[in-house]
Protein backbone atom coordinates (compact mmCIF):
# COMPACT_ATOMS: atom_id res chain seq x y z
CA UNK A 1 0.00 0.00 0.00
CA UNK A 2 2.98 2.65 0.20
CA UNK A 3 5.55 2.83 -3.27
CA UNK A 4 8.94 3.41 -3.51
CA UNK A 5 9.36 6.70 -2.97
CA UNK A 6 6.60 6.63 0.57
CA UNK A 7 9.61 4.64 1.82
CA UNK A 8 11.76 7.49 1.87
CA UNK A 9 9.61 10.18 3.03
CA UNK A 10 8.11 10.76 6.63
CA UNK A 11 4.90 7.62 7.19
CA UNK A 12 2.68 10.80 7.76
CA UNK A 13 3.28 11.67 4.25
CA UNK A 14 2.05 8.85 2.85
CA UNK A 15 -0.51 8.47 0.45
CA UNK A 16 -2.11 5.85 1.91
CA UNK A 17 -1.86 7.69 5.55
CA UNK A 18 -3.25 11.00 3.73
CA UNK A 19 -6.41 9.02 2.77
CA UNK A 20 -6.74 7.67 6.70
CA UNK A 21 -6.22 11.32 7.85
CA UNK A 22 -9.55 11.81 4.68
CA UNK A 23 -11.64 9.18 6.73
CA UNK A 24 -11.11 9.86 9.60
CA UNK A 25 -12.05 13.78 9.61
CA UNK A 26 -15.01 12.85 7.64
CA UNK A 27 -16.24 10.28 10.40
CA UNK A 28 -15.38 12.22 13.80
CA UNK A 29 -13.91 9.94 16.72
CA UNK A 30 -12.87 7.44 14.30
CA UNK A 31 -9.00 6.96 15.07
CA UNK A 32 -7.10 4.06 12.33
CA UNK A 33 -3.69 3.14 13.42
CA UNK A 34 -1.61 2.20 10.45
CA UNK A 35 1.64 -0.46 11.10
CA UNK A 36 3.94 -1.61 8.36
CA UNK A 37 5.13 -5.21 8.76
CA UNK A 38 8.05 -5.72 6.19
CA UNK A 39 8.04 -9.30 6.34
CA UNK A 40 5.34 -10.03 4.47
CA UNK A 41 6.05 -13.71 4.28
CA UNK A 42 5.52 -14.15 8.56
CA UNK A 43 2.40 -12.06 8.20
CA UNK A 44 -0.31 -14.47 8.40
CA UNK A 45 1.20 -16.44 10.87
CA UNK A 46 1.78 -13.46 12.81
CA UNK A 47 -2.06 -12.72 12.25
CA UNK A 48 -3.07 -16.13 12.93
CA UNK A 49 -1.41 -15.78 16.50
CA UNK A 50 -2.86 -12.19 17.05
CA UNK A 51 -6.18 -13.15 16.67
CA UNK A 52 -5.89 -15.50 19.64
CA UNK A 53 -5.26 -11.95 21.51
CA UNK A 54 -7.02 -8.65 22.72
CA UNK A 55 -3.91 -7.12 20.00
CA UNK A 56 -5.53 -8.39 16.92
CA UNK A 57 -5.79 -5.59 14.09
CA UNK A 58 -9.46 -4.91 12.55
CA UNK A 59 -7.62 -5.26 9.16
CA UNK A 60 -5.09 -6.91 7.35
CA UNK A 61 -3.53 -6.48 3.77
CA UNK A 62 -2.45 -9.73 2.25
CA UNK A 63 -1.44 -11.39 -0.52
CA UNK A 64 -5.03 -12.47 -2.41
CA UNK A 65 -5.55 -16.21 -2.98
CA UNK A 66 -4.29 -19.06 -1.11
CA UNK A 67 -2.66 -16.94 1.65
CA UNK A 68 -5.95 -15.06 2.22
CA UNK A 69 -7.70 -18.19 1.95
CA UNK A 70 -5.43 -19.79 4.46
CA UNK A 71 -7.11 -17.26 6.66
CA UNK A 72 -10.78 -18.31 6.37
CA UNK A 73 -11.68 -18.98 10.34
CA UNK A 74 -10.43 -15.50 11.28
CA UNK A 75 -11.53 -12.80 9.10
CA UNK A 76 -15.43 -11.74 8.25
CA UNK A 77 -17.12 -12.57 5.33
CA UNK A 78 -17.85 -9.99 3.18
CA UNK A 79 -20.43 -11.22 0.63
CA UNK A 80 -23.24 -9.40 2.07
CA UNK A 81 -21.50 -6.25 3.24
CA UNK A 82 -20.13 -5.21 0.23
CA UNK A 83 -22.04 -2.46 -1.60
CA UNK A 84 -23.30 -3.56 -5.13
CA UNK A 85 -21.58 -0.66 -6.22
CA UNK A 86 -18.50 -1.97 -5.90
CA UNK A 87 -19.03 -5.26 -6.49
CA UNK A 88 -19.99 -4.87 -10.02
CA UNK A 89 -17.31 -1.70 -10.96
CA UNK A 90 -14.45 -3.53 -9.63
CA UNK A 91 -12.84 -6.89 -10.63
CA UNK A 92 -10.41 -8.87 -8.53
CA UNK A 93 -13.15 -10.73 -6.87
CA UNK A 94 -11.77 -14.15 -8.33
CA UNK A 95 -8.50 -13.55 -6.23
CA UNK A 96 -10.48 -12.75 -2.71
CA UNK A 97 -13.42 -15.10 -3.28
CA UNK A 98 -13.08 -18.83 -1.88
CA UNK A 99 -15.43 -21.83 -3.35
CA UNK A 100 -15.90 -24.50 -0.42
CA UNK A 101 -18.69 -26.89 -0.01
CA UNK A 102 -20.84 -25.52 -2.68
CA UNK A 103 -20.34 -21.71 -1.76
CA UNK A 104 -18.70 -18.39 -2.51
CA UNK A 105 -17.69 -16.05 0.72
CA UNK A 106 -15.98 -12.96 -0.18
CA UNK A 107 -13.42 -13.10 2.53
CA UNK A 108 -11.64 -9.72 1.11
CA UNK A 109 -11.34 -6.68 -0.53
CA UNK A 110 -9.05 -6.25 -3.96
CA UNK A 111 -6.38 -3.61 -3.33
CA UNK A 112 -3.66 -1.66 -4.40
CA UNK A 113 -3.92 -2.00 -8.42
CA UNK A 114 -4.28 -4.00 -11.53
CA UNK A 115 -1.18 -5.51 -12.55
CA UNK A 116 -0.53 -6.64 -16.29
CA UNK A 117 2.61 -8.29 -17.36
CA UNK A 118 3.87 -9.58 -20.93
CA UNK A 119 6.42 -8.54 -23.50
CA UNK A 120 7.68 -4.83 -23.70
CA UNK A 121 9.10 -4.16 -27.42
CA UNK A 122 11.36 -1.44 -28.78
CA UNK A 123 9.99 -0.19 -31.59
CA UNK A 124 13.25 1.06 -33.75
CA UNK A 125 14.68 -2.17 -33.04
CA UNK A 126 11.92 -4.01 -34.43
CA UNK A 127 11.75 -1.85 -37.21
CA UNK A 128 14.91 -2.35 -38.22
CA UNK A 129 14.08 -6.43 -37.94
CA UNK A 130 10.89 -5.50 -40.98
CA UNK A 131 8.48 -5.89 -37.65
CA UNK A 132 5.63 -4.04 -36.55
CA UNK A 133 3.80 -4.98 -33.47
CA UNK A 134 1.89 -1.52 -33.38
CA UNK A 135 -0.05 -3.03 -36.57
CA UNK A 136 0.54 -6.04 -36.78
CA UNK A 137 1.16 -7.88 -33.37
CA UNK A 138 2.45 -12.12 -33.71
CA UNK A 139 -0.52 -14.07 -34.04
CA UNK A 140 0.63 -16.68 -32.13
CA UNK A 141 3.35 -18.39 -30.56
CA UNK A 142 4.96 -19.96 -33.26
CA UNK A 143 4.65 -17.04 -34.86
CA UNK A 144 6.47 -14.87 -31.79
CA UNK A 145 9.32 -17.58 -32.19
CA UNK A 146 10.00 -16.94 -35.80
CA UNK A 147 10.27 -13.25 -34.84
CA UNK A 148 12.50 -13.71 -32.38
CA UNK A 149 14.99 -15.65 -34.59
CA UNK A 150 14.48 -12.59 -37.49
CA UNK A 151 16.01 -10.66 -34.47
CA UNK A 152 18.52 -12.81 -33.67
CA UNK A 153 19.39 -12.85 -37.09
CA UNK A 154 19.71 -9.31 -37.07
CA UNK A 155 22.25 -9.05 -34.02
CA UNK A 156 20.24 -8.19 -31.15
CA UNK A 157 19.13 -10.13 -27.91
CA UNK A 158 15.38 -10.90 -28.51
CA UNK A 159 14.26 -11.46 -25.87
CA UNK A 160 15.80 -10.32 -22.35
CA UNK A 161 14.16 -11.82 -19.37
CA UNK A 162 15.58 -12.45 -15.86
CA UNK A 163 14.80 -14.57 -12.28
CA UNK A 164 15.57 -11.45 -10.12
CA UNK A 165 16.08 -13.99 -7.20
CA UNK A 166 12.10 -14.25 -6.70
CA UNK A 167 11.76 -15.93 -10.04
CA UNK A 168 10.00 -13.18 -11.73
CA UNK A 169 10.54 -14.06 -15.71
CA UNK A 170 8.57 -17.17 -14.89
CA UNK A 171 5.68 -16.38 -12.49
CA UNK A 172 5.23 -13.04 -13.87
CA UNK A 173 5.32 -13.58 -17.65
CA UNK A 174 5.83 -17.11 -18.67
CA UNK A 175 3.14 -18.70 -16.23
CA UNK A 176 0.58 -17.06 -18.29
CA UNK A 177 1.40 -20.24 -20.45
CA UNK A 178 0.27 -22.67 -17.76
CA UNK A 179 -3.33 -21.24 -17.46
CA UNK A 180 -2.99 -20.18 -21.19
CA UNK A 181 -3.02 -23.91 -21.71
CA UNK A 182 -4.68 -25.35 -18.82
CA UNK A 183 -6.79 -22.92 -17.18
CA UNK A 184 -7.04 -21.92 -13.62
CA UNK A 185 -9.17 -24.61 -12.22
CA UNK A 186 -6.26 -27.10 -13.24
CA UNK A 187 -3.30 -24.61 -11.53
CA UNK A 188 -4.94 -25.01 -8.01
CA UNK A 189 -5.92 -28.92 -8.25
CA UNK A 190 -2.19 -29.28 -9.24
CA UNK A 191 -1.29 -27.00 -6.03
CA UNK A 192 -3.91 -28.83 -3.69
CA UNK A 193 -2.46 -32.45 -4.72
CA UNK A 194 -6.18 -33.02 -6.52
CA UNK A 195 -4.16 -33.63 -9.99
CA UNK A 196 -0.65 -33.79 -10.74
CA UNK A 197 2.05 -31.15 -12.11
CA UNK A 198 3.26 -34.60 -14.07
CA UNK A 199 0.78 -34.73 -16.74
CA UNK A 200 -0.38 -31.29 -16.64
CA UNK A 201 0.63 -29.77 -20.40
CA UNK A 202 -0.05 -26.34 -19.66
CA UNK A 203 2.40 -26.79 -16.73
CA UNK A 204 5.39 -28.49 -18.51
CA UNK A 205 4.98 -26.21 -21.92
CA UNK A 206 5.09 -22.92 -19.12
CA UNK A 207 8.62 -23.91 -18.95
CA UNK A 208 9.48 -25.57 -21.93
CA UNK A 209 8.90 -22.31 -24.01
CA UNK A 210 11.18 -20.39 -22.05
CA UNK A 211 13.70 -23.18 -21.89
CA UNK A 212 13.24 -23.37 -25.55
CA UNK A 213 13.98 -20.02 -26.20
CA UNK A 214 16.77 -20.26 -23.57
CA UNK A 215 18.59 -23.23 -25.30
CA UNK A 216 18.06 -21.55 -28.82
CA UNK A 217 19.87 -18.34 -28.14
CA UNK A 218 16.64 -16.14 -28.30
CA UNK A 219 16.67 -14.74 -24.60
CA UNK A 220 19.69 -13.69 -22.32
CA UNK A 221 22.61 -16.12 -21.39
CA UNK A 222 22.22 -14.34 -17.76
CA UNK A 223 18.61 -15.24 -17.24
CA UNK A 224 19.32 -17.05 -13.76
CA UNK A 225 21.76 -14.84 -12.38
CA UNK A 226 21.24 -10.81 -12.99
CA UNK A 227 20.29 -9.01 -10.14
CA UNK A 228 17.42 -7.61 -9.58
CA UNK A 229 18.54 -4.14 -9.61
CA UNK A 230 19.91 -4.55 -13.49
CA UNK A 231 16.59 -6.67 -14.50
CA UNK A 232 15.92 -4.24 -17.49
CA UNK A 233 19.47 -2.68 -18.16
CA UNK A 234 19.77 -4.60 -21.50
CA UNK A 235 16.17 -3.19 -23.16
CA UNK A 236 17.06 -0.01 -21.39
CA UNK A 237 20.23 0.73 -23.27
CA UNK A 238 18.76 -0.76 -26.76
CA UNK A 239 20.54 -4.10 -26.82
CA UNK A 240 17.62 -6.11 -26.38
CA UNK A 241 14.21 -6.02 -28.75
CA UNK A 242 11.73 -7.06 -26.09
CA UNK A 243 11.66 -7.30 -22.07
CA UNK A 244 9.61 -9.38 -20.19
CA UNK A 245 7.94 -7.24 -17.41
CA UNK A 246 5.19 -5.69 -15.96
CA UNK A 247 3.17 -2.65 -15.70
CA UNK A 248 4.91 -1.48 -12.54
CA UNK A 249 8.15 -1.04 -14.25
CA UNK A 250 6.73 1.30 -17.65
CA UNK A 251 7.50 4.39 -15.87
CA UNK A 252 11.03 3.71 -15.87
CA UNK A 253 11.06 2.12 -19.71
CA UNK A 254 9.48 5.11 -21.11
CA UNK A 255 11.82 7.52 -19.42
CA UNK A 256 14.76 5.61 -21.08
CA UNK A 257 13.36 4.67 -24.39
CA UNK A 258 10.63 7.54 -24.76
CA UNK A 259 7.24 7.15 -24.73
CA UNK A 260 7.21 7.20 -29.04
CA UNK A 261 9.77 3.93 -29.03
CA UNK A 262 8.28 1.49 -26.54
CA UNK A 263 5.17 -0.85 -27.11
CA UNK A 264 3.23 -3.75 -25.12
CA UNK A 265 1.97 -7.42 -25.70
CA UNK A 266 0.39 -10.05 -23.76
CA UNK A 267 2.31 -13.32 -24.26
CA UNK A 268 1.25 -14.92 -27.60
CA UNK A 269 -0.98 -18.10 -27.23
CA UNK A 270 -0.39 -21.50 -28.56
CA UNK A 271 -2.62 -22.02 -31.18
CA UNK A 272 -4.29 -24.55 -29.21
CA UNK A 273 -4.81 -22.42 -25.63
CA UNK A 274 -8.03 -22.57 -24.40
CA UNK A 275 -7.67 -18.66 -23.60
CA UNK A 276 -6.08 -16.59 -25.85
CA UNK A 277 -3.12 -14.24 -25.56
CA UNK A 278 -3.59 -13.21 -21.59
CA UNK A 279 -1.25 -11.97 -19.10
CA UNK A 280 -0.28 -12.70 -15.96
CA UNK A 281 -2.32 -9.96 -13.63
CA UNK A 282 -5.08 -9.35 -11.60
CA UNK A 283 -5.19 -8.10 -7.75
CA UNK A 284 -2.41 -9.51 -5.98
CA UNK A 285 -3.45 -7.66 -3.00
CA UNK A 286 -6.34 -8.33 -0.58
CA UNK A 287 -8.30 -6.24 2.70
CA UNK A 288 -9.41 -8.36 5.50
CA UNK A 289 -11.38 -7.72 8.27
CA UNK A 290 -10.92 -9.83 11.56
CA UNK A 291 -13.55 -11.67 13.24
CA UNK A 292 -12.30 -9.70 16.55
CA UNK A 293 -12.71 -6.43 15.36
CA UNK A 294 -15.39 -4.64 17.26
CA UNK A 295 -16.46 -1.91 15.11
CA UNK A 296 -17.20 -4.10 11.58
CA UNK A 297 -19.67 -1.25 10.45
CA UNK A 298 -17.16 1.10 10.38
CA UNK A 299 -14.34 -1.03 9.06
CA UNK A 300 -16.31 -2.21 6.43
CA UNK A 301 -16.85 1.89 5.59
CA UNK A 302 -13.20 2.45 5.25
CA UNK A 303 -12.74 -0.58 2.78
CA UNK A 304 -15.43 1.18 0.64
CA UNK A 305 -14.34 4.67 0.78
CA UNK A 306 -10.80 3.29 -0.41
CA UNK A 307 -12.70 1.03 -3.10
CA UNK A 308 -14.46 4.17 -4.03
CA UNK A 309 -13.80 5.24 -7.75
CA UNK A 310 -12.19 8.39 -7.17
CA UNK A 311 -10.06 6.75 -4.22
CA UNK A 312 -8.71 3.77 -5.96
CA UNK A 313 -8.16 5.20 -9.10
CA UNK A 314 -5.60 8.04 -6.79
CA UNK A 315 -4.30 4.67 -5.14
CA UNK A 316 -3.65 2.27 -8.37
CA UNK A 317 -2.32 5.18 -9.81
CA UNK A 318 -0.06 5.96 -6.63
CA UNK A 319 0.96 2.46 -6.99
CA UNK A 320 2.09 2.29 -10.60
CA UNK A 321 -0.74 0.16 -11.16
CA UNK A 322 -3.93 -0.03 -13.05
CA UNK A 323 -7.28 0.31 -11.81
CA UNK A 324 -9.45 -2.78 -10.85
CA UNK A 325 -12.54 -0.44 -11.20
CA UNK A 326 -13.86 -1.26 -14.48
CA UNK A 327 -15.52 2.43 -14.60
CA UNK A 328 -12.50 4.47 -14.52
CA UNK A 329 -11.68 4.47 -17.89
CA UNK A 330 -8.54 5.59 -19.92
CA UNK A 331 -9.61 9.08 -20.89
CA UNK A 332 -9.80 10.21 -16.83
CA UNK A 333 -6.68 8.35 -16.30
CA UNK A 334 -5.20 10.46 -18.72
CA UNK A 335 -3.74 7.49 -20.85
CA UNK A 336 -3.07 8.81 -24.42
CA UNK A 337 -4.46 6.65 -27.07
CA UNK A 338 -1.94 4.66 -29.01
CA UNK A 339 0.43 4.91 -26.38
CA UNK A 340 2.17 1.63 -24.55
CA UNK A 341 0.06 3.10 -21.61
CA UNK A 342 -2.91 2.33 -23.34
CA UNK A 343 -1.80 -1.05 -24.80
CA UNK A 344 -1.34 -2.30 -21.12
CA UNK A 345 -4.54 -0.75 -19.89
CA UNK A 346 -6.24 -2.82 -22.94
CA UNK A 347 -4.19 -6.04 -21.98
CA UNK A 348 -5.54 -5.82 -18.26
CA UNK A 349 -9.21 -6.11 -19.30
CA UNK A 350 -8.28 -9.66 -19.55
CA UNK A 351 -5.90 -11.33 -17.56
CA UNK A 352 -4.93 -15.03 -15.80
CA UNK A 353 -3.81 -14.34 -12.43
CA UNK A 354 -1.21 -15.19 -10.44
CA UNK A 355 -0.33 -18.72 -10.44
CA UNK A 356 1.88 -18.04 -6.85
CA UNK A 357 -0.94 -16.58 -5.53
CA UNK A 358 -3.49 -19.89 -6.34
CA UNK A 359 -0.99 -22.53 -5.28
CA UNK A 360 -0.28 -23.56 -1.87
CA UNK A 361 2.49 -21.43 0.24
CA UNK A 362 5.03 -24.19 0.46
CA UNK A 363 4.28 -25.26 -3.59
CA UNK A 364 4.71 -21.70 -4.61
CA UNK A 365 7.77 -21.83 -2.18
CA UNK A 366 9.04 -24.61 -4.57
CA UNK A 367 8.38 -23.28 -7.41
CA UNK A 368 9.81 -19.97 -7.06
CA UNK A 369 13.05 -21.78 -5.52
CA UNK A 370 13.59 -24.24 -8.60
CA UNK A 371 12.23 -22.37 -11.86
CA UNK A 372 15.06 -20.80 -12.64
CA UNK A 373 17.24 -24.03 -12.71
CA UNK A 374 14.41 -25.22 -15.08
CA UNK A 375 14.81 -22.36 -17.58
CA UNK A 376 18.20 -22.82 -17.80
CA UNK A 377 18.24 -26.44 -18.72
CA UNK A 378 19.76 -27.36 -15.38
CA UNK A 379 16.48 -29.22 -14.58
CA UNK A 380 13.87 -30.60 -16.74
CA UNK A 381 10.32 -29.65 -16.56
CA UNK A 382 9.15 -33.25 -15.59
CA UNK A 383 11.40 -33.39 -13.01
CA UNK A 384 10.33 -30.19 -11.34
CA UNK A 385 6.81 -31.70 -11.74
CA UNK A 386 7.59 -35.08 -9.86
CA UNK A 387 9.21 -32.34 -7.26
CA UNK A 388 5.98 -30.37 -6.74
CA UNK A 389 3.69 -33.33 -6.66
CA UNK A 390 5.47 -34.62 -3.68
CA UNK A 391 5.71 -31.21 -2.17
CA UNK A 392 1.32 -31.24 -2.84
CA UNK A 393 1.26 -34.42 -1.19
CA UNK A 394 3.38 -33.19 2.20
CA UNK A 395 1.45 -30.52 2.36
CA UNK A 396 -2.04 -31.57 1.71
């Protein structure tokens, strides 16, 4: 809930902590205390044990999916408190809304932002390759692949992707592939143990185009060990055509490249993917409200007036995200048309989430840990399958 450059300012000049100090004068005697816990991985344990206290907080922010799911027992459901206002402007619900026994509950609030990820491109490079993804974007993925050799061919690195220690080239751009291919419903019955990572295609071809494109000289020899602080430095400085990344990191593309030279795609389907040329994206974020908190009324309040149009659109914005509000549209966001700003904005109408987010902590755990290793050729797809299934079964 606080960017980059929050961190280095005063916590009372927030954004977020501006928008308490909103609420709060507009409901007198309402007083929100706002902690940051940096360790976002402890958090829901450190909930878990709270709420056997008189110290439990009335809200928590945390990852959407599995780890708010984990969570069930101790935080309110939301399904009927949520105005239908928001609940049909704003998407994310997928991410906060847990199927058991026949049921939905809305156990949380999307936060923070859209996210989109896929391929940024440099225009002049692929120019000078005969390519034009402004007009006339790769069909497919065979026909992405043949691109990316006309680039190689040409002298640049096609493709420049990178682990960043948290194995972001995979879960945040190369997943897609898995739920590309095998939907979402298969991604958590892998994660639960249900079905197995070993004869899940969607799954093994997630890594095997990567690896592919690893093995054939199309993507960086460096993939597994640049740091995360030199993640982009290649695109930046024009030796690479196209960057796997996100939305968060345009900002920073645009002010190298300029905002005339840089372009967006979703990762190019398969021609036999059951959904078609989607990103990974969605809310990763989630608000909570415990089961101890006294004052729901008024919590739930606070959750709206931050899921209010005008509020979240300031936030996702804030955040270097885009809004899950489906009725703030490009125009008031300011996005100029034809831009790479409005390509992503486009690309987010339709997403596949997270697959971290829908697996099971210790399977994601896994996952992140090994998928490097996998890209690189070091280990084989089907063996990081066999891995996972057992790590489904332990934890299951």
């Amino acid at each position: 809930m606080a960017n980059e450059a929050d961190m280095q300012t005063p916590e009372d000049e927030w954004f977020i902590v501006q928008k308490i100090h909103e609420f709060e004068e507009a409901n007198p005697g309402v007083k929100i205390d706002y902690t940051v816990i940096t360790d976002d991985g402890s958090l829901p344990q450190m909930f878990k044990a709270a709420a056997m206290t008189n110290d439990c907080p009335d809200i928590i922010n945390v990852w959407s999916g599995n780890t708010l799911f984990q969570l069930e027992d101790l935080v309110v459901d939301l399904t009927d408190l949520i105005s239908q206002d928001t609940k049909d402007n704003m998407v994310g619900w997928d991410a906060t809304t847990l199927a058991k026994d026949g049921q939905e509950k809305i156990l949380a609030y999307p936060t923070s932002g859209n996210e989109i990820n896929g391929f940024f491109y440099n225009k002049q490079i692929l120019a000078d390759c005969g390519l034009d993804y402004d007009k006339n974007p790769p069909a497919d993925l065979d026909a992405f692949l043949n691109d990316l050799q006309a680039i190689k061919d040409k002298g640049y690195t096609p493709v420049y992707a990178a682990d960043s220690g948290w194995s972001k080239g995979y879960l945040s751009v190369f997943a897609a592939y898995w739920q590309q291919i095998s939907g979402k419903d298969r991604v958590v019955s892998d994660g639960s143990g249900e079905t197995s990572f070993t004869d899940d295609e969607g799954f093994l071809q997630s890594f095997k185009i990567p690896a592919g494109m690893y093995a054939n000289g199309l993507m960086n020899a460096d993939y597994a060990s640049v740091a995360s602080a030199d993640d982009k430095a290649s695109f930046l400085i024009g030796d690479a055509a196209i960057l796997a990344g996100g939305n968060g990191e345009a900002s920073t593309i645009v002010e190298a490249l300029g905002l005339e030279n840089v372009g967006f795609i979703a990762p190019p389907s398969p021609a036999d993917a059951q959904t078609k040329n989607a990103g990974i994206g969605g809310a990763g974020q989630a608000l909570a409200i415990s089961q101890t908190c006294e004052n729901q009324d008024m919590a739930v309040k606070f959750l709206e007036f931050l899921a209010s149009k005008e509020v979240h659109a300031e936030l996702a914005d804030h955040m270097g995200k885009l809004p899950l509000r489906t009725d703030v549209t490009a125009e008031e966001l300011n996005i100029e048309a034809g831009t790479v700003y409005e390509q992503m904005y486009e690309a987010a109408q339709g997403y596949v989430f997270w697959v971290d987010n829908l697996l099971k902590p210790d399977v994601a755990a896994e996952l992140m840990a090994m998928s490097a290793q996998v890209v690189i050729g070091q280990m084989t797809p089907e063996d990081l399958a066999k891995d996972l299934d057992g790590v489904a079964a332990a934890a299951e």
